[in-house]
Protein backbone atom coordinates (compact mmCIF):
# COMPACT_ATOMS: atom_id res chain seq x y z
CA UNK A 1 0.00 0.00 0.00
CA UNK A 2 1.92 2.87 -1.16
CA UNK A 3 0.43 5.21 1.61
CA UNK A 4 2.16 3.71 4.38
CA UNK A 5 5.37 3.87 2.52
CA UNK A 6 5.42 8.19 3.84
CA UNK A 7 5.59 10.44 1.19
CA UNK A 8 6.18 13.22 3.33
CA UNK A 9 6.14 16.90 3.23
CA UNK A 10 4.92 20.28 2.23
CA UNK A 11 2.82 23.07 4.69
CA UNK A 12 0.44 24.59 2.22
CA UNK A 13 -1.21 28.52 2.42
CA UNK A 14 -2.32 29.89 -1.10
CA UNK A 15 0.00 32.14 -3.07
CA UNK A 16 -1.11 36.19 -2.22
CA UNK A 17 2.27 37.76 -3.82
CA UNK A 18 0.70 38.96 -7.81
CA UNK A 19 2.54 37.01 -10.03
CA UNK A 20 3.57 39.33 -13.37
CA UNK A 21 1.64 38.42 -16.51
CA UNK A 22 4.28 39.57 -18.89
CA UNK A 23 6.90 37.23 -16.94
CA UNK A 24 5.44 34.47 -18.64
CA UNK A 25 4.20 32.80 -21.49
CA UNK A 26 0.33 32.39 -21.94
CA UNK A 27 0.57 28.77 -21.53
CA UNK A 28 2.76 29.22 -18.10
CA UNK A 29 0.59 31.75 -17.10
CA UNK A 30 -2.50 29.19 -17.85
CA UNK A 31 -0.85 26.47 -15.57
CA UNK A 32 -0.32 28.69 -12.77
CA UNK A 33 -3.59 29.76 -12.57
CA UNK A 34 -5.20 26.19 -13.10
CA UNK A 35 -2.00 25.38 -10.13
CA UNK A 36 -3.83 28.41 -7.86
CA UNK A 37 -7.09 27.27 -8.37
CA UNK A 38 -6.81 23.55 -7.39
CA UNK A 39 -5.18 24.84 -4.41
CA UNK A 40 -8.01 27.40 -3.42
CA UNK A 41 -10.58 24.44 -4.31
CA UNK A 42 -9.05 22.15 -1.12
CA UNK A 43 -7.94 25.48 0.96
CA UNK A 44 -11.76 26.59 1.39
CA UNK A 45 -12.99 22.61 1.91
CA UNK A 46 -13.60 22.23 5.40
CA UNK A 47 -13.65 18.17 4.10
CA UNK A 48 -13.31 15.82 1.07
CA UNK A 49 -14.71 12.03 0.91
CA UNK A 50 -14.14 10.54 -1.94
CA UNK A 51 -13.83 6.80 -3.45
CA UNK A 52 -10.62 5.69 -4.80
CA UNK A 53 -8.87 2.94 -6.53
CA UNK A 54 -5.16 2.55 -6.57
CA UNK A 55 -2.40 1.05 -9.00
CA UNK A 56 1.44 1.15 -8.01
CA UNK A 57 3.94 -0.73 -10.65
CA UNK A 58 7.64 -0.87 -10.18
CA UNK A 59 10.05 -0.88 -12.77
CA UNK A 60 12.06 -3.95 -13.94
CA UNK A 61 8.59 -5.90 -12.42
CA UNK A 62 5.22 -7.25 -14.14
CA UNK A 63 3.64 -7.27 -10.20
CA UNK A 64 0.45 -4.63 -9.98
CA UNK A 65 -0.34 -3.77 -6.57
CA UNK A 66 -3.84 -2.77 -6.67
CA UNK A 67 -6.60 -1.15 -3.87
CA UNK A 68 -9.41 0.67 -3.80
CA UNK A 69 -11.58 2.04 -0.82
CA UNK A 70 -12.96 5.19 0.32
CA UNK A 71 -11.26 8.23 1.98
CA UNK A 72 -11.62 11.67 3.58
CA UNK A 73 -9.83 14.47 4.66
CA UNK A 74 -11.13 16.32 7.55
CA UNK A 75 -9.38 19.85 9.12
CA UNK A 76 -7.54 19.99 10.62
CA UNK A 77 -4.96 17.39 10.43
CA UNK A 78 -7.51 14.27 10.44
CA UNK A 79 -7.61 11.93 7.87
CA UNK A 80 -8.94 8.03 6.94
CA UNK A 81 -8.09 5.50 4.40
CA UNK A 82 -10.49 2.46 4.40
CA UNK A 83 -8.87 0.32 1.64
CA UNK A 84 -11.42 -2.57 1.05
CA UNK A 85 -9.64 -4.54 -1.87
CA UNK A 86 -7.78 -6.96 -2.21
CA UNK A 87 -7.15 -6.75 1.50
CA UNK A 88 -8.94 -4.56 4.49
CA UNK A 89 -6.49 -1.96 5.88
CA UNK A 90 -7.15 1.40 7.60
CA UNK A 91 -4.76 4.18 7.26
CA UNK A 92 -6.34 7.00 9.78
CA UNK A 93 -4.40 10.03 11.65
CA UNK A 94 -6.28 11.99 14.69
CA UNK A 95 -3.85 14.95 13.53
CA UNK A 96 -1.53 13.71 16.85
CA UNK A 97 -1.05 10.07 15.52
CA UNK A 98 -1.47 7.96 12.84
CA UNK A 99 -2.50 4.21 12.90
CA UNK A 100 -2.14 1.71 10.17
CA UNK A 101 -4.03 -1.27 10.28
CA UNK A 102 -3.76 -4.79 8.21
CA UNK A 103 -6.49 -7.10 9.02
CA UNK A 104 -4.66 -10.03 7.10
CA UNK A 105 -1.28 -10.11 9.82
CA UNK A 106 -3.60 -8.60 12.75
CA UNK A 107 -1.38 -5.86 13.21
CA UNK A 108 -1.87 -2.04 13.99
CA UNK A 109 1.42 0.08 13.90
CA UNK A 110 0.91 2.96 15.36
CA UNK A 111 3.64 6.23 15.29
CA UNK A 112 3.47 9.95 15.79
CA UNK A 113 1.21 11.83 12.52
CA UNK A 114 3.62 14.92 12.88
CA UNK A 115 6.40 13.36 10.43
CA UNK A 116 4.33 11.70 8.60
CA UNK A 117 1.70 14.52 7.57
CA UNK A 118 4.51 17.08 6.85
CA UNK A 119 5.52 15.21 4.47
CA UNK A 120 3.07 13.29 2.97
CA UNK A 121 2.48 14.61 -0.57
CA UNK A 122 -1.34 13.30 -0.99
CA UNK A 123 -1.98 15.16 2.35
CA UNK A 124 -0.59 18.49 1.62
CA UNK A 125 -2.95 18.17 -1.73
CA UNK A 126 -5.96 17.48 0.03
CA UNK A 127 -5.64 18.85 3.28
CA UNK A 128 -5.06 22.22 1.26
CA UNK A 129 -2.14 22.98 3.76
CA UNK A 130 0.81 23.67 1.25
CA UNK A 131 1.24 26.09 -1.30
CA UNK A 132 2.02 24.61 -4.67
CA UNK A 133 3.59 27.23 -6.49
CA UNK A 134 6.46 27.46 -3.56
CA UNK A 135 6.82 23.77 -3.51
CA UNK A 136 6.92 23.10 -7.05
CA UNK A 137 7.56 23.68 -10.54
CA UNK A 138 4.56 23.53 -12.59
CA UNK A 139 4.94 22.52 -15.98
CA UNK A 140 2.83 21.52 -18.96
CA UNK A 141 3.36 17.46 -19.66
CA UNK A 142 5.06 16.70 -22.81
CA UNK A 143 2.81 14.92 -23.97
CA UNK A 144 -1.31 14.61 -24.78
CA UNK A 145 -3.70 14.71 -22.05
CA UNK A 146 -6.58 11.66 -22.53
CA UNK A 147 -8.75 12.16 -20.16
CA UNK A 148 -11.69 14.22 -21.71
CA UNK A 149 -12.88 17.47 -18.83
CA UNK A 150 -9.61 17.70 -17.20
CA UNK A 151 -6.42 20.05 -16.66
CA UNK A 152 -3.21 18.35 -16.96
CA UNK A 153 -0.37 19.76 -15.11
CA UNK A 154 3.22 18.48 -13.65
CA UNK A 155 4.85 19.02 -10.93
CA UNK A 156 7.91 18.82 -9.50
CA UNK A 157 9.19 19.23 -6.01
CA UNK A 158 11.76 22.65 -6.01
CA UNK A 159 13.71 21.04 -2.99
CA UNK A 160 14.61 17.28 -3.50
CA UNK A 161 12.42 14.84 -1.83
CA UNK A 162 12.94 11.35 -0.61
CA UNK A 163 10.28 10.07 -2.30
CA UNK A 164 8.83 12.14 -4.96
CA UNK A 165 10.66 12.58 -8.64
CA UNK A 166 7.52 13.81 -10.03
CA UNK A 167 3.81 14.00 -10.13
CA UNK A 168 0.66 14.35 -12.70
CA UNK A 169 -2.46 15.87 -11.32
CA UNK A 170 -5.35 15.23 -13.57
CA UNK A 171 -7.69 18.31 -12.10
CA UNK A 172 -11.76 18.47 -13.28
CA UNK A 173 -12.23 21.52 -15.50
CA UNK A 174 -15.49 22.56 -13.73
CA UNK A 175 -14.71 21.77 -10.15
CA UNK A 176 -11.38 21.92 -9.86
CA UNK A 177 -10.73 19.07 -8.14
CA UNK A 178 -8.25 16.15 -8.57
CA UNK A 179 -9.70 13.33 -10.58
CA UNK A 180 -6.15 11.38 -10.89
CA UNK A 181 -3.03 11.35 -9.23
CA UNK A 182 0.16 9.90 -10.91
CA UNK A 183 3.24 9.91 -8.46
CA UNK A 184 6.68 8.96 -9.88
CA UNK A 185 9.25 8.24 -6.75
CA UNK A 186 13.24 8.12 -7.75
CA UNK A 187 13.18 4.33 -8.83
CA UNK A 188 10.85 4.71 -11.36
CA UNK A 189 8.08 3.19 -8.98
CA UNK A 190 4.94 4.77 -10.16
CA UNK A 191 1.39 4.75 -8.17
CA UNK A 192 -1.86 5.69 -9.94
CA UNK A 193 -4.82 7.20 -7.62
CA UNK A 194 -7.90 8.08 -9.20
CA UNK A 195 -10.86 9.50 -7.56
CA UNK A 196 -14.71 9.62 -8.26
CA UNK A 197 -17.79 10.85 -6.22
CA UNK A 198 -15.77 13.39 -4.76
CA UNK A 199 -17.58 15.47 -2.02
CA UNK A 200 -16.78 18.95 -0.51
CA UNK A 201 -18.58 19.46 2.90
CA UNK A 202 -19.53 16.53 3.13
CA UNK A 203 -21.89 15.68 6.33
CA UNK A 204 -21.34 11.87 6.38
CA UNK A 205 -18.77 9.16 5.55
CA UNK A 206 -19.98 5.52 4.93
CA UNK A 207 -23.50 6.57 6.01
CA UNK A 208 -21.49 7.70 9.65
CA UNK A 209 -21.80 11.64 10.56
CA UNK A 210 -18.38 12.97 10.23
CA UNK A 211 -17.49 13.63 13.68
CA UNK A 212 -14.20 13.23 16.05
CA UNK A 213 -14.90 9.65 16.74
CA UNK A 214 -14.64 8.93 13.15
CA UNK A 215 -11.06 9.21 13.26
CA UNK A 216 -10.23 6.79 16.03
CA UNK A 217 -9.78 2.95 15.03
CA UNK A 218 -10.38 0.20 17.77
CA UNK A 219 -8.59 -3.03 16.14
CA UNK A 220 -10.44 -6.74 17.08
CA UNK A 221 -8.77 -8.09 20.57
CA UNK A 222 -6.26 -10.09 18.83
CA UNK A 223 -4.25 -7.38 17.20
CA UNK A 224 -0.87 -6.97 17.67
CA UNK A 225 0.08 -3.27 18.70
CA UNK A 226 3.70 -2.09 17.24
CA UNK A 227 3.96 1.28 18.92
CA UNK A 228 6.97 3.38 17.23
CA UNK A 229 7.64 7.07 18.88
């Protein structure tokens, strides 16, 4: 599960500083604006639930690690990943710790969130805390963007990162949020998330009402409990 392998990082407040027009070219100057408005979308968002599904393929291997699942994001600093296929796992953060859970080796590891959600690239995105145009470059791909609706943009971290080469963010034309994630870590490892019935505001998650109790995860009795502070 490439979440709980950390991709770690970024504190995220929108851009304020006017960028010059004439500094750029119109296509750079489209990008940054698509860049400002994707991070406006999931800065005003006191929440996000969506469902996902996840592919991660290494290079030099035919193996496709695959997941899917529901999320959310909830300010500040609390977040959930139910993965449901092939195997159930929880990946859920209070905002003080974070607790992974694997029902197939009845484990829980539990560590301190702080680490992990600094750096944590799919967190900064959705938790709106980092500011994208500081972080990264913002480039158009070279090449052709299939996915009909959708801004294509790529990024790259400005500071080198221990897990991130690069990134494609597949971003809804309408609502400005990300329909597809493509991360690319230095081994050529690359993970896939795409997202559908995405909700802003949202009042429940799984039919639950999105409360404080949400983001706490009582394992069955037989668990093993790996603390690591």
């Amino acid at each position: 599960m490439y979440f709980l392998y950390p991709l770690l990082r970024y504190a995220l407040t929108l851009l304020t500083v006017l960028i010059p027009v004439n500094t750029f070219s119109a296509q750079e100057v489209d990008s940054l604006e698509i860049a400002m408005k994707l991070q406006a979308t999931y800065e005003n968002a006191s929440n996000i639930v969506a469902r996902f599904s996840q592919t991660t393929t290494m290079k030099f291997s035919s193996r496709i690690r695959q997941g899917s699942g529901k999320m959310i994001f909830l300010k500040p600093g609390r977040m959930r990943w139910d993965y449901l296929t092939p195997d159930y796992q929880v990946l859920i953060s209070d905002g003080k710790t974070i607790s992974m859970y694997f029902e197939k080796s009845s484990q829980m590891i539990i560590s301190n969130a702080k680490d992990y959600l600094q750096s944590d690239v799919t967190y900064s995105f959705f938790a709106g805390t980092g500011d994208i145009l500081k972080d990264f470059d913002i480039n158009s791909p070279g090449f052709g963007n299939n996915q009909p609706g959708t801004y294509l943009l790529e990024l790259s971290p400005k500071l080198p990162h221990p897990q991130v080469s690069s990134m494609y963010v597949w971003i809804n034309k309408d609502t400005f949020l990300i329909e597809h994630l493509q991360i690319i870590d230095h081994f050529d490892t690359v993970t896939n998330l795409y997202f559908t019935e995405i909700t802003i505001d949202a009042q429940y998650y799984d039919k639950r009402k999105i409360g404080e109790d949400l983001f706490y995860f009582s394992p069955p009795a037989d668990t093993e409990i790996i603390e690591q502070f």
